[in-house]
C-alpha atoms as a PDB file:
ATOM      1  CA  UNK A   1      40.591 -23.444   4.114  1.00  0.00           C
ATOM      2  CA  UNK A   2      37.490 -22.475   2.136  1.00  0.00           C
ATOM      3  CA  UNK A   3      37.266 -18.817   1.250  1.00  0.00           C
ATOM      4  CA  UNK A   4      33.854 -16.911   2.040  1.00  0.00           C
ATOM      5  CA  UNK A   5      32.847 -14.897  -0.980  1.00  0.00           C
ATOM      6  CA  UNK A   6      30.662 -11.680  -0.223  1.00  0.00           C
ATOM      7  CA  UNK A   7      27.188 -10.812  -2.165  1.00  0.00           C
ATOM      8  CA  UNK A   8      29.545  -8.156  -4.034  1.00  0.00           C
ATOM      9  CA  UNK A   9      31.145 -11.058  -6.166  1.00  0.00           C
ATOM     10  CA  UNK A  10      28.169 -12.921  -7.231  1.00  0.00           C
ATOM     11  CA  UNK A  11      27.217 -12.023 -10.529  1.00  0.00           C
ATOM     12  CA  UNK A  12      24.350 -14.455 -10.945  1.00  0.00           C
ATOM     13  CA  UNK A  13      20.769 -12.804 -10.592  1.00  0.00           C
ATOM     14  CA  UNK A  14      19.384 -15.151  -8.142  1.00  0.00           C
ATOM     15  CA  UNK A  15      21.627 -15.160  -5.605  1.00  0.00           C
ATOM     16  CA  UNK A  16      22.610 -11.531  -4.892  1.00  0.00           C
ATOM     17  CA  UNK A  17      19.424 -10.684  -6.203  1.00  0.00           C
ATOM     18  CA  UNK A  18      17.314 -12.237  -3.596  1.00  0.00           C
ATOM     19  CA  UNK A  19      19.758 -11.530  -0.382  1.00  0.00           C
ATOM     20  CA  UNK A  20      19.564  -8.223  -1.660  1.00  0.00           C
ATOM     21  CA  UNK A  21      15.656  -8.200  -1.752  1.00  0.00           C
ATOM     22  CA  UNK A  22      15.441 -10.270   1.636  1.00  0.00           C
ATOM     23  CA  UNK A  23      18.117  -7.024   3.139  1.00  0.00           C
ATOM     24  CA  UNK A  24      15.749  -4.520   1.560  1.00  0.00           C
ATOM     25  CA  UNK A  25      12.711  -5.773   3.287  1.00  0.00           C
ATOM     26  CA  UNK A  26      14.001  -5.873   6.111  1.00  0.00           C
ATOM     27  CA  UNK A  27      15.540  -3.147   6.080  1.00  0.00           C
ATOM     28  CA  UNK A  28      12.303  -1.311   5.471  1.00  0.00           C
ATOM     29  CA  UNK A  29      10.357  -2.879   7.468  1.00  0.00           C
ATOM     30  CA  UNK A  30      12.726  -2.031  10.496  1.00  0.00           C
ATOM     31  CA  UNK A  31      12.793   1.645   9.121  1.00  0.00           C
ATOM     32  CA  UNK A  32       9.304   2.172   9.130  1.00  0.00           C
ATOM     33  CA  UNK A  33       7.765  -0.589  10.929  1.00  0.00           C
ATOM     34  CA  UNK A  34       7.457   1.059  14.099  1.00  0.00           C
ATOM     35  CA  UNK A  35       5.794   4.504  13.358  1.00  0.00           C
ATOM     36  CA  UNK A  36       3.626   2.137  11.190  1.00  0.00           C
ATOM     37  CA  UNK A  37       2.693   0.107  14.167  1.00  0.00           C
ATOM     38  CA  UNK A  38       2.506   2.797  16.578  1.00  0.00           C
ATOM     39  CA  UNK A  39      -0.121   5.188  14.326  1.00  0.00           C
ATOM     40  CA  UNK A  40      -1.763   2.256  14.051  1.00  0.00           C
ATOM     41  CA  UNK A  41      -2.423   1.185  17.751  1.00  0.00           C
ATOM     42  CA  UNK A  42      -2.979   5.303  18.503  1.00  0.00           C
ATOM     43  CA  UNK A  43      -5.866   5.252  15.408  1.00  0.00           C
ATOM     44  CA  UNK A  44      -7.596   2.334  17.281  1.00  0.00           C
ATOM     45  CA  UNK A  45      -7.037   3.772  20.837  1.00  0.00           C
ATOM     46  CA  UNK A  46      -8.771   6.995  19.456  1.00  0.00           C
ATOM     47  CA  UNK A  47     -11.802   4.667  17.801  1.00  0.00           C
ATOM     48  CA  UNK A  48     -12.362   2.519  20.607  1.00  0.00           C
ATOM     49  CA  UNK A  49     -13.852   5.729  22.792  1.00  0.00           C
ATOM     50  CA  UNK A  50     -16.534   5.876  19.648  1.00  0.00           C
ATOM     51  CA  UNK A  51     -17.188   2.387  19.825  1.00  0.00           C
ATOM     52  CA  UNK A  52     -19.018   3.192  23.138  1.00  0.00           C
ATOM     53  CA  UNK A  53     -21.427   5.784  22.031  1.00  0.00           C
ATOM     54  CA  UNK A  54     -25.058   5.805  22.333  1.00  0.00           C
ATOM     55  CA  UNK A  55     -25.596   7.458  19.290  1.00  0.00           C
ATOM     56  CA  UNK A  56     -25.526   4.396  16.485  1.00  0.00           C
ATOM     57  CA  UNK A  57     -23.790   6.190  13.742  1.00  0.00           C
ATOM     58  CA  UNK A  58     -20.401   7.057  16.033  1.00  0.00           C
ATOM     59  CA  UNK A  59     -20.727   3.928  17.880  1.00  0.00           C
ATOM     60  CA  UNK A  60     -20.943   2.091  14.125  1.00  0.00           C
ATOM     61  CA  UNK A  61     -18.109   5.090  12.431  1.00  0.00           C
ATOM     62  CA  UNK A  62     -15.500   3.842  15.368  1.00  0.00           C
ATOM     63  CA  UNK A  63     -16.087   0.246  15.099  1.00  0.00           C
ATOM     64  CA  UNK A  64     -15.058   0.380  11.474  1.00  0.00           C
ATOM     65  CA  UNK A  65     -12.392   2.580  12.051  1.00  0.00           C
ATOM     66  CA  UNK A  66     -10.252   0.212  14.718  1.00  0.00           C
ATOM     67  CA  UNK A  67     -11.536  -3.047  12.165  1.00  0.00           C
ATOM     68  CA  UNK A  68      -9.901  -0.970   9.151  1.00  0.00           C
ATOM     69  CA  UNK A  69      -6.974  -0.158  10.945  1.00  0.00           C
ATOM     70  CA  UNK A  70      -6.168  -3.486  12.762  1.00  0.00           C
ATOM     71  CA  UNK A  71      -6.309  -5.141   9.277  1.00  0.00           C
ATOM     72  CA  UNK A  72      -4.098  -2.406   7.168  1.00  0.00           C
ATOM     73  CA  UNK A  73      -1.246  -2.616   9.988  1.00  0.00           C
ATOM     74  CA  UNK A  74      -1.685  -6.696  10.103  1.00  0.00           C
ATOM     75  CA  UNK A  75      -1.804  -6.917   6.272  1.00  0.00           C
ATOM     76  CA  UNK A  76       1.100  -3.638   5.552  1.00  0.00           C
ATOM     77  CA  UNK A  77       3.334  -5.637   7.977  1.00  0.00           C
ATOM     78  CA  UNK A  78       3.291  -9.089   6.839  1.00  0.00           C
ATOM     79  CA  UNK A  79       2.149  -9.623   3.403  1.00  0.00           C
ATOM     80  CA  UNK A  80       3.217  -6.682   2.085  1.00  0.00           C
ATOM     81  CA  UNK A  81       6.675  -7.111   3.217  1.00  0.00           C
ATOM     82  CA  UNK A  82       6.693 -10.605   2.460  1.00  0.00           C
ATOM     83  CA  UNK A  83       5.798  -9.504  -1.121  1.00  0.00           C
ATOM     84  CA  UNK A  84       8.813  -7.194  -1.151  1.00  0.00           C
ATOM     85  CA  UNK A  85      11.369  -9.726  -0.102  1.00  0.00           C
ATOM     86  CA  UNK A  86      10.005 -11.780  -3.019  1.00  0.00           C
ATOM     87  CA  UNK A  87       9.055  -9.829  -5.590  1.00  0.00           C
ATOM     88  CA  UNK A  88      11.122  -6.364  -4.791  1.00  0.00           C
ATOM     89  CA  UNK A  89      12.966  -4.607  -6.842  1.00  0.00           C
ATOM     90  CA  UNK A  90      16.413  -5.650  -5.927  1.00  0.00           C
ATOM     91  CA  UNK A  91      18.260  -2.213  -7.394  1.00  0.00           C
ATOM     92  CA  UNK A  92      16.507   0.944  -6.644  1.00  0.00           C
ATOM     93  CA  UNK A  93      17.742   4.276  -6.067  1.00  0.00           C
ATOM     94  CA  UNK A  94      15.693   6.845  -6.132  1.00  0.00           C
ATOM     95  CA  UNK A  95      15.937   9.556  -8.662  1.00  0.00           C
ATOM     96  CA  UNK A  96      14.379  12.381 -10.878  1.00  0.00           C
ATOM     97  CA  UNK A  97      13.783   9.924 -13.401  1.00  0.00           C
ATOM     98  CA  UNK A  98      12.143   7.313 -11.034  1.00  0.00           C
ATOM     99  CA  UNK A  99       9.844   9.675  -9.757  1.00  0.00           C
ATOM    100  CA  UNK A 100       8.788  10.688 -13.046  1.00  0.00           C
ATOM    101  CA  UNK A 101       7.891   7.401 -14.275  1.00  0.00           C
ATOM    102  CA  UNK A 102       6.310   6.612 -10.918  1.00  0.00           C
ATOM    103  CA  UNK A 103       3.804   9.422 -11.447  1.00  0.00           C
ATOM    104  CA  UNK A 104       3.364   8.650 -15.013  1.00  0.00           C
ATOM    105  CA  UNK A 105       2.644   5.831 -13.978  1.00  0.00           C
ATOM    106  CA  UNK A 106       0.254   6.640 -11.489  1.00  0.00           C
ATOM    107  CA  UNK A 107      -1.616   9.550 -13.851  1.00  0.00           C
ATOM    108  CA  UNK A 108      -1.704   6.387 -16.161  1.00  0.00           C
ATOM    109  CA  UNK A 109      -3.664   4.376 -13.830  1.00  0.00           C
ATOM    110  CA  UNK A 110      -5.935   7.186 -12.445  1.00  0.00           C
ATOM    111  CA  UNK A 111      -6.808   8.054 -15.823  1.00  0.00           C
ATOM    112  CA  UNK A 112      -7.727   4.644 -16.927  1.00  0.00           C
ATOM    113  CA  UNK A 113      -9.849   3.879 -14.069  1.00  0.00           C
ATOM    114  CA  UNK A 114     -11.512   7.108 -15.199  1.00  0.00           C
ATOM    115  CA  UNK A 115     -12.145   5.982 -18.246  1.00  0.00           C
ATOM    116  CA  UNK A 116     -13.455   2.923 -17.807  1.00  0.00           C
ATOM    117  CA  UNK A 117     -16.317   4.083 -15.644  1.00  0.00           C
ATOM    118  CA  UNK A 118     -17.024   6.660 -18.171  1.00  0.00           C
ATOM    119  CA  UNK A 119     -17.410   4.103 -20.504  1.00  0.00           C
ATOM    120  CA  UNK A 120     -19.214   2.004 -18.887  1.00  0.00           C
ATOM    121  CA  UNK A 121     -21.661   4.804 -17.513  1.00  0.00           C
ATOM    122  CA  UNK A 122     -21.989   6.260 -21.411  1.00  0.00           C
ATOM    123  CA  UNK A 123     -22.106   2.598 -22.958  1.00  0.00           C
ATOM    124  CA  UNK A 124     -23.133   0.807 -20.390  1.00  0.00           C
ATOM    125  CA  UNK A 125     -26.264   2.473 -19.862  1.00  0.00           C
ATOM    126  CA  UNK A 126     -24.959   2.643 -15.714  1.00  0.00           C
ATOM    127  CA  UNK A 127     -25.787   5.668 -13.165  1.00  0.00           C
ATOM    128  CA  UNK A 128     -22.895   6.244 -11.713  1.00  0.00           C
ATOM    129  CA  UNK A 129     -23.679   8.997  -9.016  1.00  0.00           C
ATOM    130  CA  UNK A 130     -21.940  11.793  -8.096  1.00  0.00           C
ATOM    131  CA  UNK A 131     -21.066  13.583  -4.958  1.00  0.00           C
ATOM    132  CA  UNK A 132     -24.107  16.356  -5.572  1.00  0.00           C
ATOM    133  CA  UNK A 133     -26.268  13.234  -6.452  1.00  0.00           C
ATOM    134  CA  UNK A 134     -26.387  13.898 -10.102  1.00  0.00           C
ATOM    135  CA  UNK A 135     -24.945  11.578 -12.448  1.00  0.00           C
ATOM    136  CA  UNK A 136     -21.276  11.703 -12.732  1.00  0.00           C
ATOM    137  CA  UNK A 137     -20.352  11.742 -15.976  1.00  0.00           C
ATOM    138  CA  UNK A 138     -23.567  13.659 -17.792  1.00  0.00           C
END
């Protein structure tokens, strides 16, 4: 008789490691998956009214709307969970300290991207306009 072991007694990385990722993504995708799907399909229902408009600009504004959303639900619940199975972290629990570096990191990336388009609008000799029409970064 062959004794089953459980994920709990597997030390090695790659095998509790991945079942553990594969259980979080699905997990998560069952969690949210459905409000997900159904703001989706209620964002397109409202667009496809605007698709029908004589006026070009609405008729144009709700055709990219229902595009944009049909492609973030398609690509949010496929690849991305297919990315978190794989890739995932397989230990998470959230924390002070997680959401701290999660914000520092985000700051972090926010600030970069500033700073590369203000160097490439000082150094770069680029216009880079902003919302009053004026350059951005004078």
């Amino acid at each position: 008789m062959v004794a089953e072991k459980s994920t709990k007694d597997v030390r090695c990385c790659c095998c509790c490691c991945q079942t553990t990722r594969h259980w979080r993504a699905r997990v998560s995708a069952t969690h949210i998956g459905c409000a997900v799907l159904s703001s989706a399909v209620t964002t397109i229902a409202a667009a496809l009214p605007l698709t029908q408009a004589v006026l070009r600009p609405f008729s144009r504004f709700g055709q990219i709307v229902a595009i944009n959303a049909a492609v973030s639900v398609t690509y949010s619940l496929t690849v991305c969970v297919a990315l978190l199975a794989v890739v995932g972290p397989s230990r998470f629990t959230a924390g002070c300290r997680s959401s701290v570096i999660a914000a520092g990191v985000a700051i972090g990336l926010v600030g970069m991207a500033t700073g590369i388009l203000y160097a490439v609008a000082h150094f770069g000799g680029v216009h880079i306009p902003g919302p009053s029409g004026t350059d951005l970064f004078n």
